[in-house]
Protein backbone atom coordinates (compact mmCIF):
# COMPACT_ATOMS: atom_id res chain seq x y z
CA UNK A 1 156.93 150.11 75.15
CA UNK A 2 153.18 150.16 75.86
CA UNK A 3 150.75 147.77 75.23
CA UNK A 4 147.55 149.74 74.19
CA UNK A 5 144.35 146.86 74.53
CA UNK A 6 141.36 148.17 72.11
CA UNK A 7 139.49 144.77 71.74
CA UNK A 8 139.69 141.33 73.61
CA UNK A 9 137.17 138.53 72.43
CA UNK A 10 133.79 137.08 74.05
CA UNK A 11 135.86 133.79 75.16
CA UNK A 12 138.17 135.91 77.21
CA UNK A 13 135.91 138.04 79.02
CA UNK A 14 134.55 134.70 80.22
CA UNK A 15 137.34 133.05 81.11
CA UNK A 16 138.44 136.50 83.07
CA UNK A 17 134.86 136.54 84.55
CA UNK A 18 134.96 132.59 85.38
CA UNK A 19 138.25 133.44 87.60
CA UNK A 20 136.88 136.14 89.53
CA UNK A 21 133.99 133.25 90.57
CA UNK A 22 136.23 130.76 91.48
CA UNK A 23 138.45 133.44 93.67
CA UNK A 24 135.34 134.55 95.29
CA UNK A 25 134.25 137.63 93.84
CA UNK A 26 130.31 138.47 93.41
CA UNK A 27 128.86 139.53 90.36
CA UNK A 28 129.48 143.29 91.69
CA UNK A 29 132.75 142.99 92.29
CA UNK A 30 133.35 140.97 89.23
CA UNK A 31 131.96 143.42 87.13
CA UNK A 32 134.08 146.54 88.82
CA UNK A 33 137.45 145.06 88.33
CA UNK A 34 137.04 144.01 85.11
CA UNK A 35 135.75 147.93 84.43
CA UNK A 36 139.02 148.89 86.08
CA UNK A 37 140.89 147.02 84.30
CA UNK A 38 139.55 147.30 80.84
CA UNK A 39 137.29 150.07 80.94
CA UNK A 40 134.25 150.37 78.43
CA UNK A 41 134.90 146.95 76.69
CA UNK A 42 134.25 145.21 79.50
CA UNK A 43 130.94 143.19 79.71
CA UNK A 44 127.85 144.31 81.38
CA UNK A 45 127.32 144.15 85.04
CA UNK A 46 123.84 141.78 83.22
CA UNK A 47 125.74 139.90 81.33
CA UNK A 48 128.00 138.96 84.20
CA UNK A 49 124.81 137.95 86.07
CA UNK A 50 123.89 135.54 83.52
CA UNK A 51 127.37 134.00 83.19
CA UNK A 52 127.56 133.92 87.65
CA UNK A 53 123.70 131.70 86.62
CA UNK A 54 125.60 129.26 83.81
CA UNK A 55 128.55 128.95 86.50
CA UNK A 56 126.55 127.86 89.54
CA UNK A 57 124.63 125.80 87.22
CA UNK A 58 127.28 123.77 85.62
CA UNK A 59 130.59 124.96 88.14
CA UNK A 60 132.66 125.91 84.78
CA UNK A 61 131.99 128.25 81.94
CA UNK A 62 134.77 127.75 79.54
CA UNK A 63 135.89 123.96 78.87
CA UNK A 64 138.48 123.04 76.42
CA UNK A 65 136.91 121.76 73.39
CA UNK A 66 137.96 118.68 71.62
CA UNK A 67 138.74 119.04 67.58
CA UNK A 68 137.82 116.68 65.49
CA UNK A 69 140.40 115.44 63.40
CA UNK A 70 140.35 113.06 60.05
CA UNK A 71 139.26 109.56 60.49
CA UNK A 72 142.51 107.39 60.31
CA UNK A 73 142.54 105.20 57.25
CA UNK A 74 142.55 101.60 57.85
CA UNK A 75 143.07 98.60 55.92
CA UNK A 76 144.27 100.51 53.55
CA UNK A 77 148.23 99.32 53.98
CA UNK A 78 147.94 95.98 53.06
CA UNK A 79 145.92 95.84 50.09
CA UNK A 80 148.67 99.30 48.51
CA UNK A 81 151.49 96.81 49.69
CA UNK A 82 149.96 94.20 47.92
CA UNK A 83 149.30 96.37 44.40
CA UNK A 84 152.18 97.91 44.63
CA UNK A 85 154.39 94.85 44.87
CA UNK A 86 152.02 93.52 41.59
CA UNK A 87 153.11 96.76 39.60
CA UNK A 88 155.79 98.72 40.68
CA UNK A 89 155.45 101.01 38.18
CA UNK A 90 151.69 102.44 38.77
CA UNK A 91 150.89 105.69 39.35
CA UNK A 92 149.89 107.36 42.64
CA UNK A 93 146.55 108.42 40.62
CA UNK A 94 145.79 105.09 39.44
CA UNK A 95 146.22 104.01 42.93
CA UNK A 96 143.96 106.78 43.87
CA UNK A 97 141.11 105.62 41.54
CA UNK A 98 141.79 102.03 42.50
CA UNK A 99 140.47 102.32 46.33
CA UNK A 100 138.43 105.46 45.18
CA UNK A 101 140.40 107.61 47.97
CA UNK A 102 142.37 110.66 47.32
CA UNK A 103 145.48 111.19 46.35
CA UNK A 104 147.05 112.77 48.96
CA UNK A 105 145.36 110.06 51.31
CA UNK A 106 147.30 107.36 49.34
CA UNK A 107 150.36 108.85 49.25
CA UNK A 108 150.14 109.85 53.10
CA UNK A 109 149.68 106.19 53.78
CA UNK A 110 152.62 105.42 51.57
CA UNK A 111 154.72 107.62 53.38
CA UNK A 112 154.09 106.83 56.69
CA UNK A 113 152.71 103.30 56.91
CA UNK A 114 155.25 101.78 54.10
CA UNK A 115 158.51 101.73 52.92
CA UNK A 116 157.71 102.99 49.36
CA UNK A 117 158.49 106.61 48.29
């Protein structure tokens, strides 16, 4: 079976261009095995020249990035303990409208931070 490559993203052609820096390679040399190697898609022997400027500058060019996930809820617990032990028999949307968060936030907080449901 054979692997035919026809595009590879912007972030990979760094990352591939970061590694030749760190083994050594100039921007020359970068820029000829990476033409070897993946022929016309590779990046240009100028852009390669502004990347080798961003690494001495900074000593990386690709850093994992952080995602920002959904605050965490808190508080919240008690105060659906407490209702909930009041009423048994209210709804999750009534629950919803009572601390004016969503549903699914309610009922995630249920699930995981209670023993209801």
């Amino acid at each position: 079976m054979t692997v035919q490559l026809n595009q590879l993203d912007f972030l990979k052609f760094r990352v591939l261009v970061e590694d030749r820096f760190m083994i050594g390679f100039d921007n020359q040399q970068t820029f000829d095995s990476l033409r070897g190697q993946y022929g016309g898609i590779s990046p240009e022997l100028q852009t390669i020249k502004n990347i080798h400027v961003k690494y001495n500058q900074e000593k990386n060019i690709v850093s994992k990035g952080m995602i920002p996930k959904r605050p965490k809820h808190t508080g919240l617990r008690p105060r659906i303990v407490e209702t909930l032990q009041a009423s048994l028999h209210i709804s999750l949307r009534r629950l919803a409208d009572t601390f004016q968060k969503d549903k699914k936030t309610i009922k995630s907080i249920m699930q995981n931070e209670t023993d209801y449901i």
